[in-house]
PDB file of N, CA and C in Angstrom:
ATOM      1  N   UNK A   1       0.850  -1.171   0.000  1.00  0.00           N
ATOM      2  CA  UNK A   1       0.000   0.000   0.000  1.00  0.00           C
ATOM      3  C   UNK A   1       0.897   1.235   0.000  1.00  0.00           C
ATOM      4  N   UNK A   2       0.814   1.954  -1.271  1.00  0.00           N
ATOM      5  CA  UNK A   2       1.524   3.615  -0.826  1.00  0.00           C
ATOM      6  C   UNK A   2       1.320   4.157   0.099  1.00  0.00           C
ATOM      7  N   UNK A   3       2.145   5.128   0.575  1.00  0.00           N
ATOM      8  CA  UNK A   3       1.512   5.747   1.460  1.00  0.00           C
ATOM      9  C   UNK A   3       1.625   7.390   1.252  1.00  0.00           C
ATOM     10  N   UNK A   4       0.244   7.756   1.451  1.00  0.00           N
ATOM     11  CA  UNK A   4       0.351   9.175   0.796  1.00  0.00           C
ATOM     12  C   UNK A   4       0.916  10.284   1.719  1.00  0.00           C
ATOM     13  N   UNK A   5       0.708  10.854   0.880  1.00  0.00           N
ATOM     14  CA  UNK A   5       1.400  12.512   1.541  1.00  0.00           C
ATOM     15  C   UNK A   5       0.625  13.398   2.430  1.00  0.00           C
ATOM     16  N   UNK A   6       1.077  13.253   3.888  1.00  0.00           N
ATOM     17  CA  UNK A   6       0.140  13.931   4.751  1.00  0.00           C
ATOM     18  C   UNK A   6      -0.519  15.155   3.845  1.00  0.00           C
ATOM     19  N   UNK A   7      -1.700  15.692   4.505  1.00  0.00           N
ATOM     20  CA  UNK A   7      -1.999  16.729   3.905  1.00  0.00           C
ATOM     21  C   UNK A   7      -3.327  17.448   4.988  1.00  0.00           C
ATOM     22  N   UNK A   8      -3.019  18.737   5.383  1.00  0.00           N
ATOM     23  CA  UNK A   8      -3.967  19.352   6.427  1.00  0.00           C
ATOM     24  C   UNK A   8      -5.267  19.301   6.301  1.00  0.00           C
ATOM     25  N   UNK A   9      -5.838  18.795   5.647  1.00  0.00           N
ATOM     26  CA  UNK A   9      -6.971  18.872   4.855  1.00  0.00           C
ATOM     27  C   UNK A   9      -7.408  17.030   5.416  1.00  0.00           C
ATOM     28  N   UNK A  10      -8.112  16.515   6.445  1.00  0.00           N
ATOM     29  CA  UNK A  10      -8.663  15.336   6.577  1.00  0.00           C
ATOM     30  C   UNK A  10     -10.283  15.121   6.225  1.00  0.00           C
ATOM     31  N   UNK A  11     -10.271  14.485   6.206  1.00  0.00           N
ATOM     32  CA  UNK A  11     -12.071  13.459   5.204  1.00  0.00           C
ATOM     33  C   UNK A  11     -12.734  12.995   6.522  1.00  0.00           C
ATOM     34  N   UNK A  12     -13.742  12.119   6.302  1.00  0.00           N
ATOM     35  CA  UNK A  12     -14.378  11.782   7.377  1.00  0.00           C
ATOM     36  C   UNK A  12     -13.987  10.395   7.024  1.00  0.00           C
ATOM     37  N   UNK A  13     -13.603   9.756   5.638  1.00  0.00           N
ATOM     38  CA  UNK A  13     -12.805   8.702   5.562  1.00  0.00           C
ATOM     39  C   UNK A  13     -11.696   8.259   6.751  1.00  0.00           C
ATOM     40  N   UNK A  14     -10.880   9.106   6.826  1.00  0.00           N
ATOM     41  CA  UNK A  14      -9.428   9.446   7.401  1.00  0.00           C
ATOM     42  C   UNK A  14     -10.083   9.452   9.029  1.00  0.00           C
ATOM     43  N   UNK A  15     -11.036  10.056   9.528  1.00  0.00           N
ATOM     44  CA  UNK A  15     -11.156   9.741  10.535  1.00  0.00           C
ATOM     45  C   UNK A  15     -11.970   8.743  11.030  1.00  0.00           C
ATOM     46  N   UNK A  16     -12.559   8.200  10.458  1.00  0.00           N
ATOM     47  CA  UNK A  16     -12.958   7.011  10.874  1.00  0.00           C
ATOM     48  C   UNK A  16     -12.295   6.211  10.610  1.00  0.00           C
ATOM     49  N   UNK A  17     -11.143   6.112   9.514  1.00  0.00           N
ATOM     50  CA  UNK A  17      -9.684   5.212   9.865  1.00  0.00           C
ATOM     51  C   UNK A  17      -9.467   5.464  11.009  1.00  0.00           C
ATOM     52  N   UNK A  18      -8.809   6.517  11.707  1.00  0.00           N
ATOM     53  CA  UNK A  18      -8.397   6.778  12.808  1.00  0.00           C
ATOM     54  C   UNK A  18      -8.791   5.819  13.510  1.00  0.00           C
ATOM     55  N   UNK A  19     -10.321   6.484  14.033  1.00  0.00           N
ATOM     56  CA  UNK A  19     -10.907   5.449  15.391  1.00  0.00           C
ATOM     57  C   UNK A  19     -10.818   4.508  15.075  1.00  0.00           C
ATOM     58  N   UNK A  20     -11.248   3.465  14.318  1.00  0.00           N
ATOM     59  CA  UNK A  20     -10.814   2.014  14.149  1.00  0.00           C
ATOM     60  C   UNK A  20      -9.739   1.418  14.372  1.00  0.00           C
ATOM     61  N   UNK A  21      -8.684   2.552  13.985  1.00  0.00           N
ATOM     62  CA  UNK A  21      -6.993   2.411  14.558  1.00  0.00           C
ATOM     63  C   UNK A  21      -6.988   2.302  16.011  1.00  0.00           C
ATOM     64  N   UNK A  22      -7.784   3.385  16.708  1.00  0.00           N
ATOM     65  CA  UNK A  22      -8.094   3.623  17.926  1.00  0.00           C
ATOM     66  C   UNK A  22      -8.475   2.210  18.872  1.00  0.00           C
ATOM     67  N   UNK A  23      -9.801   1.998  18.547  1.00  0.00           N
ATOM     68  CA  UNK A  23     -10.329   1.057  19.055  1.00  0.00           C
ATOM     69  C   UNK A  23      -9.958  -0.117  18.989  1.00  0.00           C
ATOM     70  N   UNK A  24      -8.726  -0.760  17.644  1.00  0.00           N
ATOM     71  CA  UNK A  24      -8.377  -1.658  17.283  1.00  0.00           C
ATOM     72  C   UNK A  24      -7.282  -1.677  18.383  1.00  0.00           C
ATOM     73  N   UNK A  25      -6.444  -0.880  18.947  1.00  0.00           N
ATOM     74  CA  UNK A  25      -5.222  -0.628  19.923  1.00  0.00           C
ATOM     75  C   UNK A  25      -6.060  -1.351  21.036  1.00  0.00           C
ATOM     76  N   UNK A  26      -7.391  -0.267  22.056  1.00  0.00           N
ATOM     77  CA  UNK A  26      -7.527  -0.327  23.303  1.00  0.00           C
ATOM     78  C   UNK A  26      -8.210  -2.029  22.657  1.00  0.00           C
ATOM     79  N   UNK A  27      -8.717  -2.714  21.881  1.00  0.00           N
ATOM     80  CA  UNK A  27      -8.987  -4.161  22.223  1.00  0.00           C
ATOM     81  C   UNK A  27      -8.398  -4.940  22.418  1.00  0.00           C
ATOM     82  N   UNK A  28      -7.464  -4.535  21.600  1.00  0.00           N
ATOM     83  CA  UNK A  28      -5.824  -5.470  21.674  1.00  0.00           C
ATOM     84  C   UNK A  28      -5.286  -5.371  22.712  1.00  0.00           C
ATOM     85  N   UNK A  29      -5.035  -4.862  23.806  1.00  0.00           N
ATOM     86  CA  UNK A  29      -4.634  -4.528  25.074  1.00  0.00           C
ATOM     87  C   UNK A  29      -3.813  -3.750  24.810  1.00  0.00           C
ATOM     88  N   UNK A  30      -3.019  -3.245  23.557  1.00  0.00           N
ATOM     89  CA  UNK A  30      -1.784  -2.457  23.852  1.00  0.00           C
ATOM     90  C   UNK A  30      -1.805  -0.892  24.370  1.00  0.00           C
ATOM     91  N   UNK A  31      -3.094  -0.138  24.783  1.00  0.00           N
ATOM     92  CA  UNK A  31      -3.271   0.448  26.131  1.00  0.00           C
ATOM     93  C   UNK A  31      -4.827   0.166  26.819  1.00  0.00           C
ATOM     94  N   UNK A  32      -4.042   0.576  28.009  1.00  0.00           N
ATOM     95  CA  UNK A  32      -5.409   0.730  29.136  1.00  0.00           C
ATOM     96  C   UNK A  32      -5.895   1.530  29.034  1.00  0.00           C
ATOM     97  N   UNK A  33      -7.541   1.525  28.508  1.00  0.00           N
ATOM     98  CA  UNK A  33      -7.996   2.770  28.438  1.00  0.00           C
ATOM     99  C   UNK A  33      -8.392   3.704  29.566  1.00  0.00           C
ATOM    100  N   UNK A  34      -8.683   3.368  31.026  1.00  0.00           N
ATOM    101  CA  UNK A  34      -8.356   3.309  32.051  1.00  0.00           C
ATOM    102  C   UNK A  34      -7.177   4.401  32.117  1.00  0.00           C
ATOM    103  N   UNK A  35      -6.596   4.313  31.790  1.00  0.00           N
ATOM    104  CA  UNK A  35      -4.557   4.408  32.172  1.00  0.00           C
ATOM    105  C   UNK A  35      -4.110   5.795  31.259  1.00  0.00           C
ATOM    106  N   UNK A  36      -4.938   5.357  29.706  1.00  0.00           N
ATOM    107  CA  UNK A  36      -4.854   6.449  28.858  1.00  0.00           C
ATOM    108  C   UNK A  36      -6.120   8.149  29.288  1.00  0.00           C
ATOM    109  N   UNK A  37      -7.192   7.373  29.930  1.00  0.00           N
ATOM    110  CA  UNK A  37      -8.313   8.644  30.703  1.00  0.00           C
ATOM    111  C   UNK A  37      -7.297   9.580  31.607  1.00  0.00           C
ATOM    112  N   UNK A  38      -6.800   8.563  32.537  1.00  0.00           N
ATOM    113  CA  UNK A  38      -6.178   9.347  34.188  1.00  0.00           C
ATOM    114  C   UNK A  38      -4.690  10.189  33.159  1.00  0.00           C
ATOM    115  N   UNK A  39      -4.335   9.293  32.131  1.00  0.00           N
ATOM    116  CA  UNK A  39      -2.753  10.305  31.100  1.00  0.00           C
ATOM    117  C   UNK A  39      -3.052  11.434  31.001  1.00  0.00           C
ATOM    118  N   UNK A  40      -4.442  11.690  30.112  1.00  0.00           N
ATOM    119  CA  UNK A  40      -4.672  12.343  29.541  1.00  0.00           C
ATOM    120  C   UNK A  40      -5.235  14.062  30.536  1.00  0.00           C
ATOM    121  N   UNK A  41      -6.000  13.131  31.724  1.00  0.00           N
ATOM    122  CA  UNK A  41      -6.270  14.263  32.330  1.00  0.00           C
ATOM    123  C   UNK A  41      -5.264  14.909  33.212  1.00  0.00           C
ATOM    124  N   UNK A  42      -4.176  13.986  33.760  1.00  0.00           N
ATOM    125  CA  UNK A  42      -3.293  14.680  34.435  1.00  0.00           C
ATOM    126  C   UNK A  42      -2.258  15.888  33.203  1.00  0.00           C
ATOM    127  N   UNK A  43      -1.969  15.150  32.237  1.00  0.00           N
ATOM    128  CA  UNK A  43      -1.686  16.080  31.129  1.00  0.00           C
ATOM    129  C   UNK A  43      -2.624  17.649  30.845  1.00  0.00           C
ATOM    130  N   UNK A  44      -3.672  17.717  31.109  1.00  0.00           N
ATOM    131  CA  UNK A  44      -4.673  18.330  31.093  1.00  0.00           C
ATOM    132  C   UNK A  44      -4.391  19.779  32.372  1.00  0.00           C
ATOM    133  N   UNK A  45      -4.100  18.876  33.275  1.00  0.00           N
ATOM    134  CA  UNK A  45      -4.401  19.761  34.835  1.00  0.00           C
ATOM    135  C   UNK A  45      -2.960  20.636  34.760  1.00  0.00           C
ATOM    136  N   UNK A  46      -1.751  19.250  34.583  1.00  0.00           N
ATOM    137  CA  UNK A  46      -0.589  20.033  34.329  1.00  0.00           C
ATOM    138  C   UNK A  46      -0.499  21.384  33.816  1.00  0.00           C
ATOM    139  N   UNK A  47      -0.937  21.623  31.792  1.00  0.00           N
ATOM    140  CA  UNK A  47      -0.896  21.733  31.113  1.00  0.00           C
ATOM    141  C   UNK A  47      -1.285  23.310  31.677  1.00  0.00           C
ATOM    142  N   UNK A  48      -3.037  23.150  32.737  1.00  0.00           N
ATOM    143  CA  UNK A  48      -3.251  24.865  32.983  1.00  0.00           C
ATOM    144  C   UNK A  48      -2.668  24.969  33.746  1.00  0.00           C
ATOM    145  N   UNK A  49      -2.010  24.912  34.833  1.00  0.00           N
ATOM    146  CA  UNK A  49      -1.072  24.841  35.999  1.00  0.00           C
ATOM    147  C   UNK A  49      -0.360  25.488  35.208  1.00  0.00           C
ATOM    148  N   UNK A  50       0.341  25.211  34.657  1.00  0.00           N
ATOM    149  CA  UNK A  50       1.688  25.692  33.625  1.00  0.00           C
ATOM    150  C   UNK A  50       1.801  27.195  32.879  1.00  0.00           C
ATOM    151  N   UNK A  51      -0.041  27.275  32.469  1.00  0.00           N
ATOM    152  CA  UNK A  51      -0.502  28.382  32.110  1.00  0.00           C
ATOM    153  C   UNK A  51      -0.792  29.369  32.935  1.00  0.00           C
ATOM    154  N   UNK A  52      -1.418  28.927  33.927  1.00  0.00           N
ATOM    155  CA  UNK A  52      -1.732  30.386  35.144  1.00  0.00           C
ATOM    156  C   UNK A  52      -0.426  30.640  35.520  1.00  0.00           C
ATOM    157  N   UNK A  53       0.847  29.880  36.091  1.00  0.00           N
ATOM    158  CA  UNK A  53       1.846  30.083  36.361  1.00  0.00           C
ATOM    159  C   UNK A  53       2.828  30.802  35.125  1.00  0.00           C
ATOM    160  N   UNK A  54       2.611  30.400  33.795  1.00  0.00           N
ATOM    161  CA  UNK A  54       3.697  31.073  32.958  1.00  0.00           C
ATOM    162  C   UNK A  54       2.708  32.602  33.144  1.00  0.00           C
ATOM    163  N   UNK A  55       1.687  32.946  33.001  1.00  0.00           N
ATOM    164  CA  UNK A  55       0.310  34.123  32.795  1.00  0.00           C
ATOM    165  C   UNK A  55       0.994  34.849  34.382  1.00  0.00           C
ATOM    166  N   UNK A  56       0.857  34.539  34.999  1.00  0.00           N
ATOM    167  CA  UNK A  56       1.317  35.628  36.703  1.00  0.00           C
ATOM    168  C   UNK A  56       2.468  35.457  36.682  1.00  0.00           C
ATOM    169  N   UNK A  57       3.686  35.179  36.111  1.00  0.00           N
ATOM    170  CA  UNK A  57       5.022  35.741  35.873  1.00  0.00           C
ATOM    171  C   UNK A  57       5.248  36.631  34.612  1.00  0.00           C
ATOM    172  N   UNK A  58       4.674  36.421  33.560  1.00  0.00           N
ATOM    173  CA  UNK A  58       4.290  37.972  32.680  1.00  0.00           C
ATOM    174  C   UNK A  58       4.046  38.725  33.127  1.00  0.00           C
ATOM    175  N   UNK A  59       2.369  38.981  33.607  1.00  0.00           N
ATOM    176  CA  UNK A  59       1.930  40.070  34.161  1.00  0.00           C
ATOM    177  C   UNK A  59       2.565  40.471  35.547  1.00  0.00           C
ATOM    178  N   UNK A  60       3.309  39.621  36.325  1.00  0.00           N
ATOM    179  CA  UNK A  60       4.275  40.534  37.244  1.00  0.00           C
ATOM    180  C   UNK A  60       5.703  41.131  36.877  1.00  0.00           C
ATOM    181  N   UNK A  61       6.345  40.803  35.226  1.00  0.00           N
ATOM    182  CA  UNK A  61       7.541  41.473  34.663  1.00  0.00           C
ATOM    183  C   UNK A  61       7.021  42.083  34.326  1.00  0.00           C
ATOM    184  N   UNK A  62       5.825  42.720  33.452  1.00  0.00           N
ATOM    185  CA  UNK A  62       5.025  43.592  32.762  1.00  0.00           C
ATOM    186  C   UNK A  62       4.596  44.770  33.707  1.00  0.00           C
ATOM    187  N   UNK A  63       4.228  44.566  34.862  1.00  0.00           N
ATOM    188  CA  UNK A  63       4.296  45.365  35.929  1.00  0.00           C
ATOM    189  C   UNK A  63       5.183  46.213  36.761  1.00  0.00           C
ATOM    190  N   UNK A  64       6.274  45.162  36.671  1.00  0.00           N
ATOM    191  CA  UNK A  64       7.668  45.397  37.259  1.00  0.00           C
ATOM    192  C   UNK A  64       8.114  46.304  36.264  1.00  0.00           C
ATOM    193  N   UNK A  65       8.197  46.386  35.138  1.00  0.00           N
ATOM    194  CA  UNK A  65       8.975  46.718  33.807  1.00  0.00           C
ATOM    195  C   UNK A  65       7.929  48.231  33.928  1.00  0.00           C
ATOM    196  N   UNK A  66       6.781  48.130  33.945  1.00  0.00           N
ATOM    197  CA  UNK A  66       5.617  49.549  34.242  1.00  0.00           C
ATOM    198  C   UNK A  66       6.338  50.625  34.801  1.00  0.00           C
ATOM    199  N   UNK A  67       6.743  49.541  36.023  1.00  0.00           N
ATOM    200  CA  UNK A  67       7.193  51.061  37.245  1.00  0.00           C
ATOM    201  C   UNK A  67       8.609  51.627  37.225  1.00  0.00           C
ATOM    202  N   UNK A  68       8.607  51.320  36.042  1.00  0.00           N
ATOM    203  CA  UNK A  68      10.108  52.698  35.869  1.00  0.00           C
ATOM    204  C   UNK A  68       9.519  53.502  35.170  1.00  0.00           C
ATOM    205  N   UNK A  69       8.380  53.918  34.480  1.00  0.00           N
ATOM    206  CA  UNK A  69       7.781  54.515  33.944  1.00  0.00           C
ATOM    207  C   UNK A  69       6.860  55.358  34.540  1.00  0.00           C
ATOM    208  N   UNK A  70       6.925  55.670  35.727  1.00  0.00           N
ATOM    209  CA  UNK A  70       6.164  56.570  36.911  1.00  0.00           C
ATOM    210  C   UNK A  70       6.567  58.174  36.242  1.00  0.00           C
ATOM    211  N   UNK A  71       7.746  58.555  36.053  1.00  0.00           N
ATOM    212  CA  UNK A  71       7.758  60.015  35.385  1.00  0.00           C
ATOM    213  C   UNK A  71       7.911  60.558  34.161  1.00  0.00           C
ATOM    214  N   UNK A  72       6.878  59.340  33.371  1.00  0.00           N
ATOM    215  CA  UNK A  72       6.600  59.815  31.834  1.00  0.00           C
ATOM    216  C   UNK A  72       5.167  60.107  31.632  1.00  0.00           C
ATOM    217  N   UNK A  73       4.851  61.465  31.298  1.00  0.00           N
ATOM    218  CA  UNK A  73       3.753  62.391  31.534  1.00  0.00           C
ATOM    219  C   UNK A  73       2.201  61.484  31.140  1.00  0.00           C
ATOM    220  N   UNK A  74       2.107  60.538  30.059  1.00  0.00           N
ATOM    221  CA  UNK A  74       1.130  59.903  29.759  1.00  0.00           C
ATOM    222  C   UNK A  74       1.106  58.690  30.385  1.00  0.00           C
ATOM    223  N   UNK A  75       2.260  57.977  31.055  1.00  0.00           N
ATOM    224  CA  UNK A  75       2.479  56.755  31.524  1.00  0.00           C
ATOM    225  C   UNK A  75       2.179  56.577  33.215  1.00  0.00           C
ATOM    226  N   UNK A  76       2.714  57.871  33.065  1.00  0.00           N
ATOM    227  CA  UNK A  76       3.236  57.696  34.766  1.00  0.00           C
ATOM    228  C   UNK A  76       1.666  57.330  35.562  1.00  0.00           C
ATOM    229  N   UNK A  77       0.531  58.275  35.574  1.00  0.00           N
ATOM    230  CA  UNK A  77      -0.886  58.291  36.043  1.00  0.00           C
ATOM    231  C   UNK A  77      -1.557  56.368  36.211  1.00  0.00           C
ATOM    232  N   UNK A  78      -1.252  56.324  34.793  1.00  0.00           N
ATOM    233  CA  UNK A  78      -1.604  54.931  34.642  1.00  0.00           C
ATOM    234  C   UNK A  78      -0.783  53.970  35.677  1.00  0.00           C
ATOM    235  N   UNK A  79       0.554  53.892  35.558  1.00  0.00           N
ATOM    236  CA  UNK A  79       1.606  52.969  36.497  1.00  0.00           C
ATOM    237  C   UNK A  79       1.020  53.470  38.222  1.00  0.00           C
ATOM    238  N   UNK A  80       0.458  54.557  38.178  1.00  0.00           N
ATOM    239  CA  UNK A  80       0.525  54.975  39.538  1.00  0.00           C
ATOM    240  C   UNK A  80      -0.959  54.367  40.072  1.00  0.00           C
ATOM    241  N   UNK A  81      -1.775  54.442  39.215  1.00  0.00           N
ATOM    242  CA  UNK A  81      -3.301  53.928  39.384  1.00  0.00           C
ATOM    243  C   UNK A  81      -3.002  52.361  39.551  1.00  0.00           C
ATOM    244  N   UNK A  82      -2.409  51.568  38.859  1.00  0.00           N
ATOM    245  CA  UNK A  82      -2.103  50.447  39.001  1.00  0.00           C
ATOM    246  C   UNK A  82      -1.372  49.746  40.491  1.00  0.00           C
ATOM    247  N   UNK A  83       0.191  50.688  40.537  1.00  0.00           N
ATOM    248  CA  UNK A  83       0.515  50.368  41.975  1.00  0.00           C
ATOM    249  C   UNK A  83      -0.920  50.571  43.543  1.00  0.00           C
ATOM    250  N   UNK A  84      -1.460  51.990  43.098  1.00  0.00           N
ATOM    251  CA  UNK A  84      -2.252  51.937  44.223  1.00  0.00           C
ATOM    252  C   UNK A  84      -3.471  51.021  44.076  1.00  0.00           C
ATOM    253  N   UNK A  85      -3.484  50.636  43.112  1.00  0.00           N
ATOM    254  CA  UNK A  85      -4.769  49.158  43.118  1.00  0.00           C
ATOM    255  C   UNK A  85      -4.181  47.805  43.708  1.00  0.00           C
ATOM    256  N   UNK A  86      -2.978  47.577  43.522  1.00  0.00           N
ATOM    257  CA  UNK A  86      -2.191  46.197  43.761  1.00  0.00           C
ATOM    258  C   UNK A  86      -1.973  46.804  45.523  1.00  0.00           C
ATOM    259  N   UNK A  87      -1.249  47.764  45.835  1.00  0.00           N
ATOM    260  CA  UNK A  87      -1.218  47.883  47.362  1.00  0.00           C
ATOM    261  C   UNK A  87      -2.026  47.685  48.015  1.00  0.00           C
ATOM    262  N   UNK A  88      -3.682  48.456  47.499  1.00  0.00           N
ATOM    263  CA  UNK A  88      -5.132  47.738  47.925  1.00  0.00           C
ATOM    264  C   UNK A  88      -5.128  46.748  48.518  1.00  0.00           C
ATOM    265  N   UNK A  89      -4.772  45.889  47.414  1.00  0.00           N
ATOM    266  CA  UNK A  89      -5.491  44.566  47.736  1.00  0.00           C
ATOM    267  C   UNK A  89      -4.437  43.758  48.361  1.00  0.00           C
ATOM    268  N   UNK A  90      -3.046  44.103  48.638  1.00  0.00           N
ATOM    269  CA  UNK A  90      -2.341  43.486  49.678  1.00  0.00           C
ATOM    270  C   UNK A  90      -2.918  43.576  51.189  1.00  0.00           C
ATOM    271  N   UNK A  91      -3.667  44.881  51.699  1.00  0.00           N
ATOM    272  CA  UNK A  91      -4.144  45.278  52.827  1.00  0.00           C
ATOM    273  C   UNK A  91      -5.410  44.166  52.957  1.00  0.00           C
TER     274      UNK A  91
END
């Protein structure tokens, strides 16, 4: 059988190959589907973990990087409204 040339563009042919590929694996035992659920979701939980954590180290260099900008006439008001909102909510 040739085998063709990927192409971004899939059929409903192509995916219902897939699942059959799919389902043909978890019958065969060569995974637990079980095993592949708990993969997939810990991959999952990781995955936003990773995101809120990379997201609140931006927005605290982005902040940090703000406040040298306190005595530039259009900037400064804004950086200053910001620090006194974040001090807020430390109290």
């Amino acid at each position: 059988m040739p085998k063709k040339k990927p192409s971004s563009e899939k059929t409903a042919k192509d995916y219902e190959q897939l699942g059959r590929m799919l389902a043909s694996i978890y019958e065969n035992g060569y995974i637990d589907r079980n095993q592949s659920y708990k993969n997939s979701f810990i991959k999952g939980v990781l995955g936003g973990l990773g995101g809120v954590i990379g997201a609140t180290i931006v927005v605290a260099l982005l902040l940090w990087g703000l406040s040298f900008f306190n005595e530039i006439p259009l900037v400064g008001p804004f950086v200053n409204n910001i620090q006194h909102t974040i001090q807020q909510g430390k109290q």
